[in-house]
Structure formats: structure tokens, C-alpha cells
PDB file of N, CA and C in Angstrom:
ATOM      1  N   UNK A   1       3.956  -9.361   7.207  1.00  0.00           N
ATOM      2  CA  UNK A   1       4.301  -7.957   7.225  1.00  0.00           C
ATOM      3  C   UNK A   1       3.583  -7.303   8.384  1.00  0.00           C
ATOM      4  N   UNK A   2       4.296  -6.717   9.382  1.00  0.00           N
ATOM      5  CA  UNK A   2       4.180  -5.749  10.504  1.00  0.00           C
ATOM      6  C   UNK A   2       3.257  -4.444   9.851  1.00  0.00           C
ATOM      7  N   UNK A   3       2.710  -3.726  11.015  1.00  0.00           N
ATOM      8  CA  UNK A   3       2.169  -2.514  10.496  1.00  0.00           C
ATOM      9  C   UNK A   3       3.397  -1.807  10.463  1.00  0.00           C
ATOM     10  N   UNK A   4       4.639  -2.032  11.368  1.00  0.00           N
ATOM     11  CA  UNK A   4       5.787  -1.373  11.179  1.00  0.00           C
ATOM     12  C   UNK A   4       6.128  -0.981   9.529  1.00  0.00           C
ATOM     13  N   UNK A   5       6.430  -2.429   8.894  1.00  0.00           N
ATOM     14  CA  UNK A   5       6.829  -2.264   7.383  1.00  0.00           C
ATOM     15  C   UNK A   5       5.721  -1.803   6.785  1.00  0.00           C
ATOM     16  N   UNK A   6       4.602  -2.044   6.832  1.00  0.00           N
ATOM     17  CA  UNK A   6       3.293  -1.421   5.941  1.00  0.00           C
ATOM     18  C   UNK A   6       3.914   0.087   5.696  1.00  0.00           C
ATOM     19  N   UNK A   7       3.958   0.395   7.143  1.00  0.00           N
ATOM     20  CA  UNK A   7       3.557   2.177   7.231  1.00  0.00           C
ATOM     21  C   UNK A   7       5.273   2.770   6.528  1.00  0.00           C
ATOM     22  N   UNK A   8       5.980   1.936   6.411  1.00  0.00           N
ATOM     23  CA  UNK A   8       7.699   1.956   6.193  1.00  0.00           C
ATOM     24  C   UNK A   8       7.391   1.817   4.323  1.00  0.00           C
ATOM     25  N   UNK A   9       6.937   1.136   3.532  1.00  0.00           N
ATOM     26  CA  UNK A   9       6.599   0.802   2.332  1.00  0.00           C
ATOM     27  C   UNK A   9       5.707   1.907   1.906  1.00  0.00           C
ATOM     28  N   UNK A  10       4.522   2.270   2.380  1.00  0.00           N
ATOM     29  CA  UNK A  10       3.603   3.554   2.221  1.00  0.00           C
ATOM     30  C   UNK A  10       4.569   4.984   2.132  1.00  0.00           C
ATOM     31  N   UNK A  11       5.709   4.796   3.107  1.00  0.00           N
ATOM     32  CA  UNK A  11       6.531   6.236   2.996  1.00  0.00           C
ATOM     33  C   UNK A  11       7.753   5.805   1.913  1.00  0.00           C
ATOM     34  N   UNK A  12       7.944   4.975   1.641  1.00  0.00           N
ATOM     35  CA  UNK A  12       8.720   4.385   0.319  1.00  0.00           C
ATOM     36  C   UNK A  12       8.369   4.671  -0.975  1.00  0.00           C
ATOM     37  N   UNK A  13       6.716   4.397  -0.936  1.00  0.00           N
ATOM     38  CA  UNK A  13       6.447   4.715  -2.569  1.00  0.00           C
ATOM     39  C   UNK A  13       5.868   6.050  -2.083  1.00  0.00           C
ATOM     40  N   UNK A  14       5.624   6.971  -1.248  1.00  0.00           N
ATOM     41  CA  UNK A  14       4.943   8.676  -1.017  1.00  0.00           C
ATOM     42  C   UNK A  14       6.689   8.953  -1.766  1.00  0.00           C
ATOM     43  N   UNK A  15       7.773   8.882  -1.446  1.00  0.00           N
ATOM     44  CA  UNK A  15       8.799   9.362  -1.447  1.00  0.00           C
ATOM     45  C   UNK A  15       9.345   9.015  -3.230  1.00  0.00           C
ATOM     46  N   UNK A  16       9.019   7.674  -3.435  1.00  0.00           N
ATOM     47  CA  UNK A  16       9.575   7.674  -4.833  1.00  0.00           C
ATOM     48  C   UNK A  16       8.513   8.807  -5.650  1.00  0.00           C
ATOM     49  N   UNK A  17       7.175   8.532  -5.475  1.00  0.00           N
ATOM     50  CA  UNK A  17       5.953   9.667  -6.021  1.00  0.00           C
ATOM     51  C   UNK A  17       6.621  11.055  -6.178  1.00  0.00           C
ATOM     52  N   UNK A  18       6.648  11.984  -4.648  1.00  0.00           N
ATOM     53  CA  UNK A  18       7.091  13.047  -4.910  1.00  0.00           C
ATOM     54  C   UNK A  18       8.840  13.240  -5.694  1.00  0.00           C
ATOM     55  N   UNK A  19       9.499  12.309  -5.499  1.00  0.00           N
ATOM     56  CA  UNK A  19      10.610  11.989  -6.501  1.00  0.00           C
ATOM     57  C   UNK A  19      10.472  12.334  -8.306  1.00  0.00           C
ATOM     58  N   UNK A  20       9.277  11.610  -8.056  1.00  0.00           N
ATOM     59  CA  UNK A  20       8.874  11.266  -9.720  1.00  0.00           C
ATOM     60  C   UNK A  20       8.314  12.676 -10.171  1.00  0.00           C
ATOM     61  N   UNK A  21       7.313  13.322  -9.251  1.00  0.00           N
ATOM     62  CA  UNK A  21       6.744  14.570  -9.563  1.00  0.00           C
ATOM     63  C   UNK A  21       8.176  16.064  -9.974  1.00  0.00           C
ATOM     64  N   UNK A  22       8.873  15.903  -8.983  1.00  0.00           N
ATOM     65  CA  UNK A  22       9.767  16.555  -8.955  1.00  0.00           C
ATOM     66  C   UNK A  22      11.109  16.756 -10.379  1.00  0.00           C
ATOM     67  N   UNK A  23      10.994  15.549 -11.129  1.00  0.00           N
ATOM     68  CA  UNK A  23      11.892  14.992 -11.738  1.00  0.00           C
ATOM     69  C   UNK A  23      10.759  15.336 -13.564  1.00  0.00           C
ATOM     70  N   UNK A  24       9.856  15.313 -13.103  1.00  0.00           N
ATOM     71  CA  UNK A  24       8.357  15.750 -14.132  1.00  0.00           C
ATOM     72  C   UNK A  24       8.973  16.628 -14.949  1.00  0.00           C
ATOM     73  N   UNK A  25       8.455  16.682 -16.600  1.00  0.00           N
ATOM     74  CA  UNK A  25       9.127  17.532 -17.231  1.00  0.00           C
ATOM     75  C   UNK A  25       7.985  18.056 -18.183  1.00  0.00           C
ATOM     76  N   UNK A  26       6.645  17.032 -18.265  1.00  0.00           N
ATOM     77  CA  UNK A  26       5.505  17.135 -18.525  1.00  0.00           C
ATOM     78  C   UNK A  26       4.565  16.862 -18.191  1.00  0.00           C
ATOM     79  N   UNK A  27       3.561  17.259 -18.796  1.00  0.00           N
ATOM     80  CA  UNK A  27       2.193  16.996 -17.854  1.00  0.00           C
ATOM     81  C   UNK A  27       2.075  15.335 -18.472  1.00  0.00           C
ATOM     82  N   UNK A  28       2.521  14.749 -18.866  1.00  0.00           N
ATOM     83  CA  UNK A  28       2.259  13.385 -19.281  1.00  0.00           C
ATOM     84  C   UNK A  28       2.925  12.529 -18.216  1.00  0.00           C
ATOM     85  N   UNK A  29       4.123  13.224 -18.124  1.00  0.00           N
ATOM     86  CA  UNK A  29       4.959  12.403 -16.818  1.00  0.00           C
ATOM     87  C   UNK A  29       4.183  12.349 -15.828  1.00  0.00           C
ATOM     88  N   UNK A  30       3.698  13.402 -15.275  1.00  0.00           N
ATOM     89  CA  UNK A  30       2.989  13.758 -13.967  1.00  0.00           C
ATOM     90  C   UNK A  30       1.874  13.000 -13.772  1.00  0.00           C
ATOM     91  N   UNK A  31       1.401  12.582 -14.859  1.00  0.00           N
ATOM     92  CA  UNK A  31       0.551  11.941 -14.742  1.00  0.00           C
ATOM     93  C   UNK A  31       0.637  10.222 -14.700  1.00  0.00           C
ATOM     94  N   UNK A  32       1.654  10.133 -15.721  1.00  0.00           N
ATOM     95  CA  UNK A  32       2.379   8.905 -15.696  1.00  0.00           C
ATOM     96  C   UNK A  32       2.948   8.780 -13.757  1.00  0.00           C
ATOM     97  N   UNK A  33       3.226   9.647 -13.294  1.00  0.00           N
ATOM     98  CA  UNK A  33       3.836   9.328 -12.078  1.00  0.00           C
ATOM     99  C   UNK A  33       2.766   9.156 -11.058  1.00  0.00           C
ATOM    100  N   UNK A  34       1.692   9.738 -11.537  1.00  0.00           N
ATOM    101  CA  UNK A  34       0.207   9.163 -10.761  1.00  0.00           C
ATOM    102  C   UNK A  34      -0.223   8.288 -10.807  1.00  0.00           C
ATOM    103  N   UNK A  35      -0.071   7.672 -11.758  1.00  0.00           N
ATOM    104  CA  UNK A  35      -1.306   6.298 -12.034  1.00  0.00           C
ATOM    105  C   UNK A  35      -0.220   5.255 -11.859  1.00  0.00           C
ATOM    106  N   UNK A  36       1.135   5.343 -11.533  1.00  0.00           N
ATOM    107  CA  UNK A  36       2.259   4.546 -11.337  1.00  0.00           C
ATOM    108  C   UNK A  36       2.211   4.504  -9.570  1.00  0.00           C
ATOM    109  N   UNK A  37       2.085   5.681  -8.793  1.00  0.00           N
ATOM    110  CA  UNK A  37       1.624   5.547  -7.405  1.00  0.00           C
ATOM    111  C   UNK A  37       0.608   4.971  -7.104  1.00  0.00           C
ATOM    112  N   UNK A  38      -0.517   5.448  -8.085  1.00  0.00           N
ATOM    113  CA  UNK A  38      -1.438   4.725  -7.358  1.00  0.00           C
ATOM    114  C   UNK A  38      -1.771   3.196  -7.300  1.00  0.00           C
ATOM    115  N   UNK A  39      -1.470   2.805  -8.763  1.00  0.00           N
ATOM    116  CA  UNK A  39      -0.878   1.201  -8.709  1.00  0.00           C
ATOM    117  C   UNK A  39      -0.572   0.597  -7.459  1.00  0.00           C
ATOM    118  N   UNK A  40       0.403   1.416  -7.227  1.00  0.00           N
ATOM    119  CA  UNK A  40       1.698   0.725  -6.283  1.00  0.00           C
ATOM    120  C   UNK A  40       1.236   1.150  -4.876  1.00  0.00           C
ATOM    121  N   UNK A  41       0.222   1.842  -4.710  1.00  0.00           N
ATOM    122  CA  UNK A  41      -0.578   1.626  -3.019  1.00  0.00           C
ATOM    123  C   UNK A  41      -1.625   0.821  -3.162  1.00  0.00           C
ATOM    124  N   UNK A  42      -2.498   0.777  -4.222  1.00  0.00           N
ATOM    125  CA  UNK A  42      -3.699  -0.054  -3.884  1.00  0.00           C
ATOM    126  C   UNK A  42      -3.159  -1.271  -4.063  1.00  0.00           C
ATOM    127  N   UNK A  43      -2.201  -1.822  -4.395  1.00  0.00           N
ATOM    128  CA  UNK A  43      -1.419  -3.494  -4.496  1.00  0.00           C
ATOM    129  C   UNK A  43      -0.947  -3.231  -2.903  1.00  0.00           C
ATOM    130  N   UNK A  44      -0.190  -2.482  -2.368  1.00  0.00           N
ATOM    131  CA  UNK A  44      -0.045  -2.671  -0.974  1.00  0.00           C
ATOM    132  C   UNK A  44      -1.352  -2.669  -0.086  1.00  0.00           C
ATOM    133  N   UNK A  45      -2.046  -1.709  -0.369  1.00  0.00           N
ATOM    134  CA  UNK A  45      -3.219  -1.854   0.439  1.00  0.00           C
ATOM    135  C   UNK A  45      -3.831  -3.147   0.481  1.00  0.00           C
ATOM    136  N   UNK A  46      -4.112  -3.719  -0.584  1.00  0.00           N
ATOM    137  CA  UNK A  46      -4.414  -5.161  -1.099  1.00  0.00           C
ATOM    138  C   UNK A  46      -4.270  -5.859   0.053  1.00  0.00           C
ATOM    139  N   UNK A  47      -2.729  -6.284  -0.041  1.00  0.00           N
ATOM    140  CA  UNK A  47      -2.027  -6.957   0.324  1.00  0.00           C
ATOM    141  C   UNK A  47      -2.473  -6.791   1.945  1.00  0.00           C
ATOM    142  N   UNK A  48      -1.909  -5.458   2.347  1.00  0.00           N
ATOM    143  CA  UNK A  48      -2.108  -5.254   4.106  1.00  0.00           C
ATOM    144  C   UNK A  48      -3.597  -5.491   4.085  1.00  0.00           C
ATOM    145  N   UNK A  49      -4.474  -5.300   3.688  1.00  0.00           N
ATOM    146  CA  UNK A  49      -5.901  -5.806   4.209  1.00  0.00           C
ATOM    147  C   UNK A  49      -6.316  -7.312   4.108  1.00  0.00           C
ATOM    148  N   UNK A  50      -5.641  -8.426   3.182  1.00  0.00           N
ATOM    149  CA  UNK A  50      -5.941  -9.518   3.022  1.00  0.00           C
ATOM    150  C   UNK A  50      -4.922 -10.160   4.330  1.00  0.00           C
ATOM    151  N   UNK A  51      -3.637  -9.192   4.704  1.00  0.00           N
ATOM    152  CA  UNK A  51      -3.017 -10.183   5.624  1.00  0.00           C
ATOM    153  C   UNK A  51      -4.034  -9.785   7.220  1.00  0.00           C
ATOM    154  N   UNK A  52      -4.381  -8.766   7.582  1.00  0.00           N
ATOM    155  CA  UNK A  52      -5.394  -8.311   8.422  1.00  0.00           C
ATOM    156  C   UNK A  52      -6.576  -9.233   8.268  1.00  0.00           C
ATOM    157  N   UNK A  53      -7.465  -9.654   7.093  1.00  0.00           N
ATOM    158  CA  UNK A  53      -8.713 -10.670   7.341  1.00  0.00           C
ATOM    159  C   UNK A  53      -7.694 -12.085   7.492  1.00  0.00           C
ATOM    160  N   UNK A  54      -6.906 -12.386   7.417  1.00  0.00           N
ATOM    161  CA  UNK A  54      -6.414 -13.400   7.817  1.00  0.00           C
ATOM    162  C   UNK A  54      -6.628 -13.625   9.172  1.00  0.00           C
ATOM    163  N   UNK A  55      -5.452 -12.899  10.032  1.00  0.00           N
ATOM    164  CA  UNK A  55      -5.501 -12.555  10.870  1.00  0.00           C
ATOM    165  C   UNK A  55      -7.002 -12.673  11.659  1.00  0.00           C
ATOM    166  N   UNK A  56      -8.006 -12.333  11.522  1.00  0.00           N
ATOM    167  CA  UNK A  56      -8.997 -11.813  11.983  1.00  0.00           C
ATOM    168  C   UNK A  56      -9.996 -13.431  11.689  1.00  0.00           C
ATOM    169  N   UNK A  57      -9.616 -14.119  10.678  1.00  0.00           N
ATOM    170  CA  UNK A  57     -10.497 -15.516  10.571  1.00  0.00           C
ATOM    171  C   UNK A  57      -9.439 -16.178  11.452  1.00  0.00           C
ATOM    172  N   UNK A  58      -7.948 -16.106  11.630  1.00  0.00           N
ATOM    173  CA  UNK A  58      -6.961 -17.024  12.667  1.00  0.00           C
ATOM    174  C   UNK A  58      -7.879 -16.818  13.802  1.00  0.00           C
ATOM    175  N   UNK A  59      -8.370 -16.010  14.116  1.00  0.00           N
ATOM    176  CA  UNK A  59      -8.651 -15.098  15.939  1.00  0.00           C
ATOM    177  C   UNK A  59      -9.973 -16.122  16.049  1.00  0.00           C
ATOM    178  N   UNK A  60     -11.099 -15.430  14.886  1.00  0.00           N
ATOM    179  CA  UNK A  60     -11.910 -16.057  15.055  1.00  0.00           C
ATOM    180  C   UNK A  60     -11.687 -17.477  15.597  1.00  0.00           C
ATOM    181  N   UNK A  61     -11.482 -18.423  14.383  1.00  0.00           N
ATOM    182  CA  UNK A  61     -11.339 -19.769  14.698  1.00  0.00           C
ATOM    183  C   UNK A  61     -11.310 -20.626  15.513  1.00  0.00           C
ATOM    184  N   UNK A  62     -10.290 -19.832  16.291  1.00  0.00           N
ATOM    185  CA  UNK A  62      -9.948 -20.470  18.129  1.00  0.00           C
ATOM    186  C   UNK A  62     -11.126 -19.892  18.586  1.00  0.00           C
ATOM    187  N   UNK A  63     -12.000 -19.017  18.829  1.00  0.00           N
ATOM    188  CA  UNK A  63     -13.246 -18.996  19.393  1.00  0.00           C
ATOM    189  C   UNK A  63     -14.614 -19.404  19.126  1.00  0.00           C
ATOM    190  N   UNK A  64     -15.083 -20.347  20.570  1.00  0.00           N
ATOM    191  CA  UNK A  64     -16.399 -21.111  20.314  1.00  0.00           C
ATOM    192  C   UNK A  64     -17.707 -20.216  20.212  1.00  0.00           C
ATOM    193  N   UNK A  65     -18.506 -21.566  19.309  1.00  0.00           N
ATOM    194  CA  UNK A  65     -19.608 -20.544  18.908  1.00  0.00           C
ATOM    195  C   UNK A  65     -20.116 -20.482  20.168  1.00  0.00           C
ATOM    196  N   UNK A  66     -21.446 -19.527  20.227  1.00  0.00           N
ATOM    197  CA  UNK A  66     -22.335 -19.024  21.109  1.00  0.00           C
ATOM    198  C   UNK A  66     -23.760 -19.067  20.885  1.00  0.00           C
TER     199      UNK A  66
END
């Protein structure tokens, strides 16, 4: 995954969120629609930071110690 799609997925679930807020009929929903966003960024965040230390031990690797 590109930072392209990261930042494309981040405006995917901002958009279903304010969807969900909008669509709110109680304060239970609203809240239900919070803890359902936030789920669903810190699993992406997850994700984009474990493919980034990847990345970053690939780089390493090819370079000799000192």
C-alpha cells in the first residue's frame, strides 16, 4: 500500500464517520459511530506503520555496518 491509498482509505473511513454522525439519531449511535471510526483508523494506522518499519529494516539491510 502507497501513501497514495493510505491517505485515499483515511478519507474513506473520515467520510463513512461523518456519514454515520449525520445519519445519528442518538447519543448512543454517535457514539457507536466513534468507537467504530476509531477502530477502523488505528487498524489502518497499524497496518501503514508496520508496512513503513518494513520498509525501513529492507533499506537498512542492504547497508554495511560501520
Amino acid at each position: 500500500m502507497g501513501s497514495g491509498s493510505y491517505a485515499r482509505a483515511i478519507g474513506g473511513i473520515h467520510r463513512s464517520y461523518a456519514t454515520a454522525l449525520k445519519r445519528a439519531k442518538s447519543r448512543q449511535s454517535v457514539l457507536n459511530a466513534y468507537w467504530k471510526h476509531k477502530r477502523d483508523h488505528e487498524k489502518l494506522l497499524r497496518q501503514h506503520l508496520r508496512e513503513e518499519m518494513n520498509d525501513v529494516k529492507r533499506i537498512k539491510g542492504r547497508m554495511k555496518y560501520r
